[in-house]
PDB file of N, CA and C in Angstrom:
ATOM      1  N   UNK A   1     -12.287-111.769  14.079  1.00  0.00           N
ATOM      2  CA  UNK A   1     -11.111-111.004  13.746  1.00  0.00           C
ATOM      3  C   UNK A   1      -9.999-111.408  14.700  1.00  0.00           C
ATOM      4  N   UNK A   2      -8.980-111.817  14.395  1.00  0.00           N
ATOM      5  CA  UNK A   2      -7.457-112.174  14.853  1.00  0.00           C
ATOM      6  C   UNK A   2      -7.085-110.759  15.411  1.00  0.00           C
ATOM      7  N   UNK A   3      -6.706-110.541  16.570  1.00  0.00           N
ATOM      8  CA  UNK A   3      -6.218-109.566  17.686  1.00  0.00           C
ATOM      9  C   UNK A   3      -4.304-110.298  17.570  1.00  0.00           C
ATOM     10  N   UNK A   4      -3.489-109.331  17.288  1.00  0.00           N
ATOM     11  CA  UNK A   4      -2.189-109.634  17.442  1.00  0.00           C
ATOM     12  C   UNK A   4      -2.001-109.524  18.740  1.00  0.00           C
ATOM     13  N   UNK A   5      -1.142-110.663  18.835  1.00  0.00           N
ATOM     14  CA  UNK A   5      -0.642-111.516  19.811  1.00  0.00           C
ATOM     15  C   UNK A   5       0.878-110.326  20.438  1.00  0.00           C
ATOM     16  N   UNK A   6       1.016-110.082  20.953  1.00  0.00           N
ATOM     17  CA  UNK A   6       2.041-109.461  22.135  1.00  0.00           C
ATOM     18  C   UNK A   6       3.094-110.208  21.679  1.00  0.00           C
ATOM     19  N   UNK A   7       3.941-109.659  21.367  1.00  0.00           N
ATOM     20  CA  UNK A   7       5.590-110.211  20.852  1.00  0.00           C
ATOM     21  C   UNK A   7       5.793-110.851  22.641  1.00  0.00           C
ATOM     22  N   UNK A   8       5.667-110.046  23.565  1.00  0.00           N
ATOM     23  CA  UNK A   8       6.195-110.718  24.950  1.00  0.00           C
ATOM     24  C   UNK A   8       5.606-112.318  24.619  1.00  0.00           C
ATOM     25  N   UNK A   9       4.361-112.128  24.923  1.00  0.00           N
ATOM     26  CA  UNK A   9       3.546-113.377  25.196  1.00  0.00           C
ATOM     27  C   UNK A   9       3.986-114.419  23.724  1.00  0.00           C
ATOM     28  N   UNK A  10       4.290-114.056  22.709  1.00  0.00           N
ATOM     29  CA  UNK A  10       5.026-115.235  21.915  1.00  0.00           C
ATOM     30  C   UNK A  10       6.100-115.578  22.380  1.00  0.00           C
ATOM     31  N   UNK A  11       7.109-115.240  22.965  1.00  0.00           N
ATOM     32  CA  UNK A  11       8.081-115.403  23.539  1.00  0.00           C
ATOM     33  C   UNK A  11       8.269-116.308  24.337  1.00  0.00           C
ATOM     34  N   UNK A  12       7.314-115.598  25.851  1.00  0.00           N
ATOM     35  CA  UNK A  12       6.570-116.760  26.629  1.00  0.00           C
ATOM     36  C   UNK A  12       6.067-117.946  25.809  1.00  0.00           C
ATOM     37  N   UNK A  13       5.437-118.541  25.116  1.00  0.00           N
ATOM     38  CA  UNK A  13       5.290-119.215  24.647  1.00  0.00           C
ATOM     39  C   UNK A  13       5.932-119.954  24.002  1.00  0.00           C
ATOM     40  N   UNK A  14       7.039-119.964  23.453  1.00  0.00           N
ATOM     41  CA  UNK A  14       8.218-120.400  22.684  1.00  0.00           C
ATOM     42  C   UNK A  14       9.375-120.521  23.699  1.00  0.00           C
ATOM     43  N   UNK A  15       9.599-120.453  24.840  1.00  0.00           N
ATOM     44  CA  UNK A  15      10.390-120.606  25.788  1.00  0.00           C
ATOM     45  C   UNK A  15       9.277-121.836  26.723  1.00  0.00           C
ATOM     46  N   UNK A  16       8.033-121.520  26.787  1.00  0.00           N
ATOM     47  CA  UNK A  16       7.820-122.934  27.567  1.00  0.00           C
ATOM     48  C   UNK A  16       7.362-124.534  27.137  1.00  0.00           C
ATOM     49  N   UNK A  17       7.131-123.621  25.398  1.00  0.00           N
ATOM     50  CA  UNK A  17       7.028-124.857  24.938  1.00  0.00           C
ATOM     51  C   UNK A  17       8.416-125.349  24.513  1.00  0.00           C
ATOM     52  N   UNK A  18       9.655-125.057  24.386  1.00  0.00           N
ATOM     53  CA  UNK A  18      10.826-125.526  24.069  1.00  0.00           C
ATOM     54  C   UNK A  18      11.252-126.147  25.752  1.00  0.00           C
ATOM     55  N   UNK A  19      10.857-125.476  26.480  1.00  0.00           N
ATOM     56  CA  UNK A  19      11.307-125.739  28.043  1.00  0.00           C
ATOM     57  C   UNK A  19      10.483-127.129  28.347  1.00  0.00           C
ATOM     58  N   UNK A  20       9.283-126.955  28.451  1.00  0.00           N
ATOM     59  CA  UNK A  20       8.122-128.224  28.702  1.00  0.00           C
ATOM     60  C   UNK A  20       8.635-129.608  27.668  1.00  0.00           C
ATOM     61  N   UNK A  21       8.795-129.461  26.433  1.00  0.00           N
ATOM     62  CA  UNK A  21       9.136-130.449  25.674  1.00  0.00           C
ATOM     63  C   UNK A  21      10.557-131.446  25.820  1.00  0.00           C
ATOM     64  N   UNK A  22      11.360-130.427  26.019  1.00  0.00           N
ATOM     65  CA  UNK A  22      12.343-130.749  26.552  1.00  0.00           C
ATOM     66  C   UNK A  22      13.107-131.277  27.686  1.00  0.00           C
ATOM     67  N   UNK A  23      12.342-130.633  28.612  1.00  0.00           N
ATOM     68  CA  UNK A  23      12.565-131.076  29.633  1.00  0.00           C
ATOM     69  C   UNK A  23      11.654-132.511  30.196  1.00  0.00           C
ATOM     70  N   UNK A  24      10.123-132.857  29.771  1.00  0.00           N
ATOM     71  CA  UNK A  24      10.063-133.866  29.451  1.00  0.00           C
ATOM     72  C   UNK A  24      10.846-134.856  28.699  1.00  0.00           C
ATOM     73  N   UNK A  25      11.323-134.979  28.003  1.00  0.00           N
ATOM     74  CA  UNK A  25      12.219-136.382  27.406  1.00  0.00           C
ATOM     75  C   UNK A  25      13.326-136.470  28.292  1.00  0.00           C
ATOM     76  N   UNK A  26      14.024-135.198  28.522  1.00  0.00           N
ATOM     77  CA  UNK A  26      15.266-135.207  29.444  1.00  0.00           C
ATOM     78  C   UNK A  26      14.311-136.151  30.918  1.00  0.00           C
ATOM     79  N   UNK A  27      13.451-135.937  31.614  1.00  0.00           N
ATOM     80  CA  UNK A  27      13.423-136.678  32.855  1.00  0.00           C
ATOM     81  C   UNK A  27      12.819-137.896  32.566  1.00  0.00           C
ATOM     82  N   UNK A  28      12.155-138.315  31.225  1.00  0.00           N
ATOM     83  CA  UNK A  28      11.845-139.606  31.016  1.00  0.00           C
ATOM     84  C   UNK A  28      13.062-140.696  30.743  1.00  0.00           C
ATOM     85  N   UNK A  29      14.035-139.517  30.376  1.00  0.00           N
ATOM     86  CA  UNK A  29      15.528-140.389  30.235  1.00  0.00           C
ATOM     87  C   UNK A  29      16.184-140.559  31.358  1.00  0.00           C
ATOM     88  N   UNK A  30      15.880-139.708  32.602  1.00  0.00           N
ATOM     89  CA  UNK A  30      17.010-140.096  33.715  1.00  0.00           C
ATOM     90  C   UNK A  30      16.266-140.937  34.248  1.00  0.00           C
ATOM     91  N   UNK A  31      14.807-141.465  34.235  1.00  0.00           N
ATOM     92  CA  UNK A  31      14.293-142.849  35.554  1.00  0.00           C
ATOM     93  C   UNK A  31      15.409-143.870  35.556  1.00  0.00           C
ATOM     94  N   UNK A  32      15.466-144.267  34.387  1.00  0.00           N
ATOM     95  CA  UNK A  32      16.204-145.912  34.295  1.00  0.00           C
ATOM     96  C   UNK A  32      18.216-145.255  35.264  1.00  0.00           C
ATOM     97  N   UNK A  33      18.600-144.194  35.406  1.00  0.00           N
ATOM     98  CA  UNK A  33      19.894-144.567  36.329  1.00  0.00           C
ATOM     99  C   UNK A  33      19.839-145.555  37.865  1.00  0.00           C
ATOM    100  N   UNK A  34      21.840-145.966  37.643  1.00  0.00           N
ATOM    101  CA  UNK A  34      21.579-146.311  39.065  1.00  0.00           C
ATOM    102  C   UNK A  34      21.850-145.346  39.901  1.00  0.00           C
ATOM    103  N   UNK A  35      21.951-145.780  41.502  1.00  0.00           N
ATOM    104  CA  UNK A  35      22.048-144.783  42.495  1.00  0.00           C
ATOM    105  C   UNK A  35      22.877-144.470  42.536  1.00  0.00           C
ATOM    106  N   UNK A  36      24.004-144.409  42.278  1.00  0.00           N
ATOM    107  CA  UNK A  36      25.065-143.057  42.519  1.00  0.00           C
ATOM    108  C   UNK A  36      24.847-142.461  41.604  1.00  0.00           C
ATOM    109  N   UNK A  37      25.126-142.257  40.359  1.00  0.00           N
ATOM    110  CA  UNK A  37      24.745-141.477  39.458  1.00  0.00           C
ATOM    111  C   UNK A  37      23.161-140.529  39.464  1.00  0.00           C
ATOM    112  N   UNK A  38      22.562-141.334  39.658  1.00  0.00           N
ATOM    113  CA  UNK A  38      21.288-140.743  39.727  1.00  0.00           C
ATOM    114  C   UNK A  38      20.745-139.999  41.365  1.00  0.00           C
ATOM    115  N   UNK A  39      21.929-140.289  42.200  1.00  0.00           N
ATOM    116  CA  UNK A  39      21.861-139.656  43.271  1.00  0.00           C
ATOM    117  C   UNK A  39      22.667-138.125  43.284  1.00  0.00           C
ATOM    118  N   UNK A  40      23.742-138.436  41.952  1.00  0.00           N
ATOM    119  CA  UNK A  40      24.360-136.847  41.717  1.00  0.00           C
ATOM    120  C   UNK A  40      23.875-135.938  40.549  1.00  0.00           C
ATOM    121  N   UNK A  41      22.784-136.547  39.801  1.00  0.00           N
ATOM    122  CA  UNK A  41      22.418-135.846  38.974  1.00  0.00           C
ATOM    123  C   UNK A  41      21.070-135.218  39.819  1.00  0.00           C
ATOM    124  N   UNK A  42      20.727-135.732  40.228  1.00  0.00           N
ATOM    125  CA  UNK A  42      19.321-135.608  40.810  1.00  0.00           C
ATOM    126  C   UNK A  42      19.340-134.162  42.288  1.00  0.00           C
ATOM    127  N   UNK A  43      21.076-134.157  42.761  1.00  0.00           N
ATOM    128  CA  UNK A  43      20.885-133.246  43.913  1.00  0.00           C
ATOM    129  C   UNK A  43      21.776-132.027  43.005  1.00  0.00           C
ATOM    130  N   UNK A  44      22.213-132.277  41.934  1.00  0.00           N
ATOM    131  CA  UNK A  44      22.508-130.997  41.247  1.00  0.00           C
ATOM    132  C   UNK A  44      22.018-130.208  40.147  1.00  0.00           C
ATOM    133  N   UNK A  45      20.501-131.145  39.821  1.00  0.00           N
ATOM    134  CA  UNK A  45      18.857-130.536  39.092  1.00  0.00           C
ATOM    135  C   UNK A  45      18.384-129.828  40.597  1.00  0.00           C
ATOM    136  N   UNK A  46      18.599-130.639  41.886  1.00  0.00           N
ATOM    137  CA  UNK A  46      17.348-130.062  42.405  1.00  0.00           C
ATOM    138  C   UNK A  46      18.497-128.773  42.792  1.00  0.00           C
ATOM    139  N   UNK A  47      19.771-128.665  43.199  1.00  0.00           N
ATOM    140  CA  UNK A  47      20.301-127.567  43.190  1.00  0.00           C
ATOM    141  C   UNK A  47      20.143-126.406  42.287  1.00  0.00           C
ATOM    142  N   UNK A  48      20.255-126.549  41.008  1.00  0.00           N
ATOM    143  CA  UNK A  48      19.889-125.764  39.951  1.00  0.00           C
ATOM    144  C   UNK A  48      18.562-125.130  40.262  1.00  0.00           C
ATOM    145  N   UNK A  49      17.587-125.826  40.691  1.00  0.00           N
ATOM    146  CA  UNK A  49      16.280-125.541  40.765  1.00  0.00           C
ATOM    147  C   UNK A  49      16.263-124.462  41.623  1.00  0.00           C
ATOM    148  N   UNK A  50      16.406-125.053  42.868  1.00  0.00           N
ATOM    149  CA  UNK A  50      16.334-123.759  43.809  1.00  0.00           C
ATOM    150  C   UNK A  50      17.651-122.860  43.771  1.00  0.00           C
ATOM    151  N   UNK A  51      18.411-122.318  42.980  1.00  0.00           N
ATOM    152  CA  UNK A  51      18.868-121.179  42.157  1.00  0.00           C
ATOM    153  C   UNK A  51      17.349-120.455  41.362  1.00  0.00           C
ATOM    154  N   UNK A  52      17.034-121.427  40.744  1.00  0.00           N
ATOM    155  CA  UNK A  52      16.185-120.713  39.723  1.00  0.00           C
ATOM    156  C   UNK A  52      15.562-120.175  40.399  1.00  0.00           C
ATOM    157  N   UNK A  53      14.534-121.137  41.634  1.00  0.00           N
ATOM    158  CA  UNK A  53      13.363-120.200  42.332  1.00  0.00           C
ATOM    159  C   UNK A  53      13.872-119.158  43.167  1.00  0.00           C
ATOM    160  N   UNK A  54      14.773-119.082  43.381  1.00  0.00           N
ATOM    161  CA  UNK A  54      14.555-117.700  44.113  1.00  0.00           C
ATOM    162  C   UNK A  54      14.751-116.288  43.711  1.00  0.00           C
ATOM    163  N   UNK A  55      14.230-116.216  42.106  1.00  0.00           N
ATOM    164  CA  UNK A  55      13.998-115.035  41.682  1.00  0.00           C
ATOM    165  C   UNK A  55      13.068-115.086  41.376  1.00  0.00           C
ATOM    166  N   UNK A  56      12.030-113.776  41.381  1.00  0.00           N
ATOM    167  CA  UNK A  56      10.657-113.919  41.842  1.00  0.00           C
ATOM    168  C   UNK A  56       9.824-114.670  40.394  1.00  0.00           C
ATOM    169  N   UNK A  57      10.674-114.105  39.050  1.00  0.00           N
ATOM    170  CA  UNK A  57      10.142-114.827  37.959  1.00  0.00           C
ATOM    171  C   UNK A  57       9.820-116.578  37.645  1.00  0.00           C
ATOM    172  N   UNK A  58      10.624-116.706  38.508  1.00  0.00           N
ATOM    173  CA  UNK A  58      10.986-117.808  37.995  1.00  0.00           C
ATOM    174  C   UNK A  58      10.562-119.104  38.786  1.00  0.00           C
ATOM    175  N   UNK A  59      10.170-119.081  39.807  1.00  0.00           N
ATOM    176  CA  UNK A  59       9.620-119.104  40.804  1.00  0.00           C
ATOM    177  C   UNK A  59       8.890-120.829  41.048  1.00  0.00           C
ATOM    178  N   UNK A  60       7.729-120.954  39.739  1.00  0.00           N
ATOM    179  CA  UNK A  60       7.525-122.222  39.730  1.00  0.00           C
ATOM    180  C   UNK A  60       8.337-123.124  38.790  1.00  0.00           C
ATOM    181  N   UNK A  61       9.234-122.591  37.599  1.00  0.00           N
ATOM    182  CA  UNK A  61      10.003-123.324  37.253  1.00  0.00           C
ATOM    183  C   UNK A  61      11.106-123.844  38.213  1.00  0.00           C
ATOM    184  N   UNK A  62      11.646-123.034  38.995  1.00  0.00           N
ATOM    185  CA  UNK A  62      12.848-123.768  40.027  1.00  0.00           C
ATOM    186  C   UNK A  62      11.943-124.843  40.583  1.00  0.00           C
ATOM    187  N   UNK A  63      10.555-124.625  41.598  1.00  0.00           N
ATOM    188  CA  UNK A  63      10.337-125.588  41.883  1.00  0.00           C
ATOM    189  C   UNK A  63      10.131-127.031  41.134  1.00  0.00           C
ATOM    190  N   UNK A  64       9.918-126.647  40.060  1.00  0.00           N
ATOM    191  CA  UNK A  64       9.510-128.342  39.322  1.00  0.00           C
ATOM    192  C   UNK A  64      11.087-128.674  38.980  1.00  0.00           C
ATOM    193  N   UNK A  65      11.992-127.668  38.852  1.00  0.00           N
ATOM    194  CA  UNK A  65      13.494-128.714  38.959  1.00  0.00           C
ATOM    195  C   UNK A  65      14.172-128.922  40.036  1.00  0.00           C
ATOM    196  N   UNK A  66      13.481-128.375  41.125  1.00  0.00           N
ATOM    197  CA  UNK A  66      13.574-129.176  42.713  1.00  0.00           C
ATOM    198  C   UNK A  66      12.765-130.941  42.844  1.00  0.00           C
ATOM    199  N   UNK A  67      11.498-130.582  42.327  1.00  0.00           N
ATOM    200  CA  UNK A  67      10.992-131.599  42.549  1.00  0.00           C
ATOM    201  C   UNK A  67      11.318-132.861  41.458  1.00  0.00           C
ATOM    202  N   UNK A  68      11.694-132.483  39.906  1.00  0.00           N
ATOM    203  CA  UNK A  68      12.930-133.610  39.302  1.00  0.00           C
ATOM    204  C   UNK A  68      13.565-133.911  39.500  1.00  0.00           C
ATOM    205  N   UNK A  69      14.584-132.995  40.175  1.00  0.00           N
ATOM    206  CA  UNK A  69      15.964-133.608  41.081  1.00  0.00           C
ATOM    207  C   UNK A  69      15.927-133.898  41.726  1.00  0.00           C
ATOM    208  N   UNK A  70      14.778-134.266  43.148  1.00  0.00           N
ATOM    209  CA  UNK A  70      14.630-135.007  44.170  1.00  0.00           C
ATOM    210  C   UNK A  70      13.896-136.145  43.375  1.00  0.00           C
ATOM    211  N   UNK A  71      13.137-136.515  42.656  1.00  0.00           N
ATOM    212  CA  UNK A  71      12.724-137.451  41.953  1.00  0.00           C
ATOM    213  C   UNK A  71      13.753-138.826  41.189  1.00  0.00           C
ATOM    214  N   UNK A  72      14.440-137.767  40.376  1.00  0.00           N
ATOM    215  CA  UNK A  72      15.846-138.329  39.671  1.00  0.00           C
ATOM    216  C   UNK A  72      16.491-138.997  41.020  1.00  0.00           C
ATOM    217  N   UNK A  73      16.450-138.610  42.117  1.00  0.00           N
ATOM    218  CA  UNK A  73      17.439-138.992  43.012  1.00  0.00           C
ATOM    219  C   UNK A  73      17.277-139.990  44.161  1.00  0.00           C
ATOM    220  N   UNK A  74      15.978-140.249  44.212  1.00  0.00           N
ATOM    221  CA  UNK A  74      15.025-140.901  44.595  1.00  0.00           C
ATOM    222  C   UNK A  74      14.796-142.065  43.855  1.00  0.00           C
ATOM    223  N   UNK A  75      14.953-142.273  42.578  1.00  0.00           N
ATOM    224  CA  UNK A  75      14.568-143.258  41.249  1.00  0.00           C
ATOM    225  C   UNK A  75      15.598-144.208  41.543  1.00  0.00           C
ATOM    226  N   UNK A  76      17.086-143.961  41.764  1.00  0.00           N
ATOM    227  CA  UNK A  76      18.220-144.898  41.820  1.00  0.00           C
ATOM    228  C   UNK A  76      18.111-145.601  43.108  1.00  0.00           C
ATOM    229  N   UNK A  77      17.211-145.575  44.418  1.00  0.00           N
ATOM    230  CA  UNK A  77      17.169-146.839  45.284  1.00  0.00           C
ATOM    231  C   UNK A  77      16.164-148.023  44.765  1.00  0.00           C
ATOM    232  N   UNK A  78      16.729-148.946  44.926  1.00  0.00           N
ATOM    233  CA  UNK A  78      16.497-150.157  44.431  1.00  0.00           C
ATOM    234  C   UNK A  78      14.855-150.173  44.882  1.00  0.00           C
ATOM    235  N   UNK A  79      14.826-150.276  46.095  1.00  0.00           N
ATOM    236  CA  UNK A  79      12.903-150.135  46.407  1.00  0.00           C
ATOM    237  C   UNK A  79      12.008-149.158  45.967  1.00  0.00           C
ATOM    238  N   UNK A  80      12.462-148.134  46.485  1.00  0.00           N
ATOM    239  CA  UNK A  80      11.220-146.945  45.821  1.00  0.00           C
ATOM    240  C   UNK A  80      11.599-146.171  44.605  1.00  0.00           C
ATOM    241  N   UNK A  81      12.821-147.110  43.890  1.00  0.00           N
ATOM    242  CA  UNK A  81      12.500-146.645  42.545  1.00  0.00           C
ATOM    243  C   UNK A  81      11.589-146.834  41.305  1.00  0.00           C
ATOM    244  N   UNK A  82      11.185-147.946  41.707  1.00  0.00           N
ATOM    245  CA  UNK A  82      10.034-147.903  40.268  1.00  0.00           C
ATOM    246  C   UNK A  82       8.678-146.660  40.863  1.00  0.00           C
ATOM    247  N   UNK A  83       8.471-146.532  41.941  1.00  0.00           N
ATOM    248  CA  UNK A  83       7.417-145.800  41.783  1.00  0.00           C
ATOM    249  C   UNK A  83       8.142-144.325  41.188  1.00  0.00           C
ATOM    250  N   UNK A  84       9.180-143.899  41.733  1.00  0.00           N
ATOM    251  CA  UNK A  84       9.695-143.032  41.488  1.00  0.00           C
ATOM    252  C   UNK A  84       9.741-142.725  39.901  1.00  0.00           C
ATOM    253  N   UNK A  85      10.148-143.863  39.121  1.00  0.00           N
ATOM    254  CA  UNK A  85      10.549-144.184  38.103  1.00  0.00           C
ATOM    255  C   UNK A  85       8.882-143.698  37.159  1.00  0.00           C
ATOM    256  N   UNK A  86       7.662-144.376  37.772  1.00  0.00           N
ATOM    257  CA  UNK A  86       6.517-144.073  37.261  1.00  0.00           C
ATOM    258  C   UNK A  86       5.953-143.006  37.397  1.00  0.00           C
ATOM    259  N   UNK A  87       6.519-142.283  38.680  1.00  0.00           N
ATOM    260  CA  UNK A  87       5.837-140.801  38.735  1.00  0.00           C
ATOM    261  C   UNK A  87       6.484-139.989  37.733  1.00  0.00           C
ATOM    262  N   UNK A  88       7.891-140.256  37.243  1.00  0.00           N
ATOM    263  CA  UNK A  88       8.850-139.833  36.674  1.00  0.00           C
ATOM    264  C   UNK A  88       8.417-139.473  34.952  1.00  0.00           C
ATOM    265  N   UNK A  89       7.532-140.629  34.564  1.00  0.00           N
ATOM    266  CA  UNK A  89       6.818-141.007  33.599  1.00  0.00           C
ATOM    267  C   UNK A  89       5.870-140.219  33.017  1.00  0.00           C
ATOM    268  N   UNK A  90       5.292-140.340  34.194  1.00  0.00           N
ATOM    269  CA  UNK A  90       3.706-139.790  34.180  1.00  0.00           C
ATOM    270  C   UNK A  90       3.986-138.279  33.843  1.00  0.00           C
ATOM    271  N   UNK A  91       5.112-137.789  34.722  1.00  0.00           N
ATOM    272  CA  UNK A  91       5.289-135.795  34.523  1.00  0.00           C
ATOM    273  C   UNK A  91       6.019-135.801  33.560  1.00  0.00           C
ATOM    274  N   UNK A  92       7.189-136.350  33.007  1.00  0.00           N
ATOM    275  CA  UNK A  92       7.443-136.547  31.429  1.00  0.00           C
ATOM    276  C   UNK A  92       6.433-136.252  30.486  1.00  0.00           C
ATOM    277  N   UNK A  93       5.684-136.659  30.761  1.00  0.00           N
ATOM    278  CA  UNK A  93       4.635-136.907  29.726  1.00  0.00           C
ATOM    279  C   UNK A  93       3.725-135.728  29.488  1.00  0.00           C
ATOM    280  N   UNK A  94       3.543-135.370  30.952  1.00  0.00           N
ATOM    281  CA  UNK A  94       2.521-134.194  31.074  1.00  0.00           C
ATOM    282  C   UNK A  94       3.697-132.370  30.847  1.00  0.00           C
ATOM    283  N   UNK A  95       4.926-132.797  31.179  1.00  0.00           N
ATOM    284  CA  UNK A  95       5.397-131.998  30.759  1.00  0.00           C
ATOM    285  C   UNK A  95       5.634-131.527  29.204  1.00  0.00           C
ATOM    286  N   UNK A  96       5.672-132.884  28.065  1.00  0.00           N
ATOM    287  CA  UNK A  96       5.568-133.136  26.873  1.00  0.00           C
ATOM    288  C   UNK A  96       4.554-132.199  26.525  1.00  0.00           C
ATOM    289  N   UNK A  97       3.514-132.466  26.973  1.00  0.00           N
ATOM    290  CA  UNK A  97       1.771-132.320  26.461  1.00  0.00           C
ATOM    291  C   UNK A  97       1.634-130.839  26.608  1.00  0.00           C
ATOM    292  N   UNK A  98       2.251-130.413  27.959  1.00  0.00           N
ATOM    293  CA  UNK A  98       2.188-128.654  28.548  1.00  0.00           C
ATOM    294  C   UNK A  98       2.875-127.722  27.013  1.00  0.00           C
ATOM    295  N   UNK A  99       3.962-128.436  26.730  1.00  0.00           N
ATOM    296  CA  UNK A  99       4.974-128.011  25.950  1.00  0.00           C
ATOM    297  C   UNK A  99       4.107-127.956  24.509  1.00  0.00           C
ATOM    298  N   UNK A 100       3.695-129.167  24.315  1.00  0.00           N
ATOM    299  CA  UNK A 100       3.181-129.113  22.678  1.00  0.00           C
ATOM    300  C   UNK A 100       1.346-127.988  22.723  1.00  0.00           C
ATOM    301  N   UNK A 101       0.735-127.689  24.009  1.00  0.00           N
ATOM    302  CA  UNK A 101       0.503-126.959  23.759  1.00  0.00           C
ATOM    303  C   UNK A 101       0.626-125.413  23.654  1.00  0.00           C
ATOM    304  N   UNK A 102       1.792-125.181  24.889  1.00  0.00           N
ATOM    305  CA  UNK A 102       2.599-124.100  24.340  1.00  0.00           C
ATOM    306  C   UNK A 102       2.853-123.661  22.586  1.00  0.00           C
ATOM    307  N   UNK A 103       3.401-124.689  22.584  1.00  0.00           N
ATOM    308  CA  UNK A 103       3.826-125.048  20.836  1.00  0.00           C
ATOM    309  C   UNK A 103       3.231-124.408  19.936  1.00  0.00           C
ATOM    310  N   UNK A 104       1.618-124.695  20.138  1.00  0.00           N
ATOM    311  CA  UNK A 104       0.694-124.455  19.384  1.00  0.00           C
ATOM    312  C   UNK A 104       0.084-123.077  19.535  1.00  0.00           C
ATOM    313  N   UNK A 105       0.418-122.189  20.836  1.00  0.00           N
ATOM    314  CA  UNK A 105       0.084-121.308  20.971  1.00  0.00           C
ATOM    315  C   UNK A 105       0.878-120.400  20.425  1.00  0.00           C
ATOM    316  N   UNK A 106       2.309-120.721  20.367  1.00  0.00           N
ATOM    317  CA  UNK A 106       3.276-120.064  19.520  1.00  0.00           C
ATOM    318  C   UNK A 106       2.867-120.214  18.200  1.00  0.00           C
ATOM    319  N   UNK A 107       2.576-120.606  17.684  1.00  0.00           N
ATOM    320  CA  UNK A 107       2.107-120.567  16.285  1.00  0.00           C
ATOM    321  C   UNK A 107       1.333-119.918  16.250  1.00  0.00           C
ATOM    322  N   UNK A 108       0.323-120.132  16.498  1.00  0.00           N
ATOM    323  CA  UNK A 108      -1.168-118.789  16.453  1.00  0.00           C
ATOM    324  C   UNK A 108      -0.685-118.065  16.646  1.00  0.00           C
ATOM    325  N   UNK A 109       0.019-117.178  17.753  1.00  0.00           N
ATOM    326  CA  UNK A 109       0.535-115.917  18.035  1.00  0.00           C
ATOM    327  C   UNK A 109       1.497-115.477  16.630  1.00  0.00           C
ATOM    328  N   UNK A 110       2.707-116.161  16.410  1.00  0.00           N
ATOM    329  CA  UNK A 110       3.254-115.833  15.228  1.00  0.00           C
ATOM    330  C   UNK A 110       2.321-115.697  13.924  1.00  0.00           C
ATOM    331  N   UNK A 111       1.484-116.421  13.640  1.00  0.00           N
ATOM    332  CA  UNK A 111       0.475-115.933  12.748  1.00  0.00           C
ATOM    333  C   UNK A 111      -0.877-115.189  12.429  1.00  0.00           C
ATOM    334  N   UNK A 112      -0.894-114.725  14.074  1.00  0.00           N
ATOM    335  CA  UNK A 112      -1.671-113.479  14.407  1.00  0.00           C
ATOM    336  C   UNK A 112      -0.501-111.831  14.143  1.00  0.00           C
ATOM    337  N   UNK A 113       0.685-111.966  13.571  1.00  0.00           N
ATOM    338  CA  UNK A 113       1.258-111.128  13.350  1.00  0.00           C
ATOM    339  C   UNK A 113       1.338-111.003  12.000  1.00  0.00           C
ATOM    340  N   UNK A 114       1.204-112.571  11.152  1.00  0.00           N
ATOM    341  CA  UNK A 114       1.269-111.484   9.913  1.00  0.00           C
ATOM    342  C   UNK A 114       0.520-110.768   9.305  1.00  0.00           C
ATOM    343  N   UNK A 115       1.059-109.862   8.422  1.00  0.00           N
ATOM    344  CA  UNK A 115       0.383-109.002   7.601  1.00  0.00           C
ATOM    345  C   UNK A 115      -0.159-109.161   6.387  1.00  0.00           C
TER     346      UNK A 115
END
């Protein structure tokens, strides 16, 4: 028997899978800048970020857009950008994957509501 799903917790779910998905492609798109650019996008994600974290909700999302924007910003020196560039990749990806199963949990939940 299907137990309805908490309107909160669909919510949650539809905010991190739109957040996770998204925000994966967005940091798989900033590796390839050069360094100035990618040195001002990168310290005004990780600025944004720590805005975000310091409300108690929100807490590990600021940190992972601390740690993109030091990443992003990090990617534009000529030497330690490809690794940068590959770690950059790798959490793209896994942020993708977080997201599409969010995704999927939003669905079940929305169809643990109907009637």
């Amino acid at each position: 028997m299907n137990d309805i799903v908490p309107k909160k917790n669909i919510v949650l779910y539809g905010t991190n899978a739109a957040g996770g998905v998204l925000g994966g492609i967005i940091l798989m798109a900033l590796r390839d800048m050069r360094f100035v650019p990618a040195l001002i996008v990168g310290v005004i994600i990780a600025l944004a970020g720590y805005g975000i974290s310091r409300s108690g909700e929100n807490r590990l999302t600021g940190k992972v857009f601390v740690a993109a924007g030091l990443l992003t910003a990090v990617s534009g020196i000529p030497i330690i950008g490809g690794i940068a560039g590959f770690i950059m990749t790798i959490s793209g990806i896994g942020l993708i994957a977080v997201g599409v199963v969010n995704l999927v949990n939003f669905f079940k939940g929305l169809r643990s509501r109907r009637y």
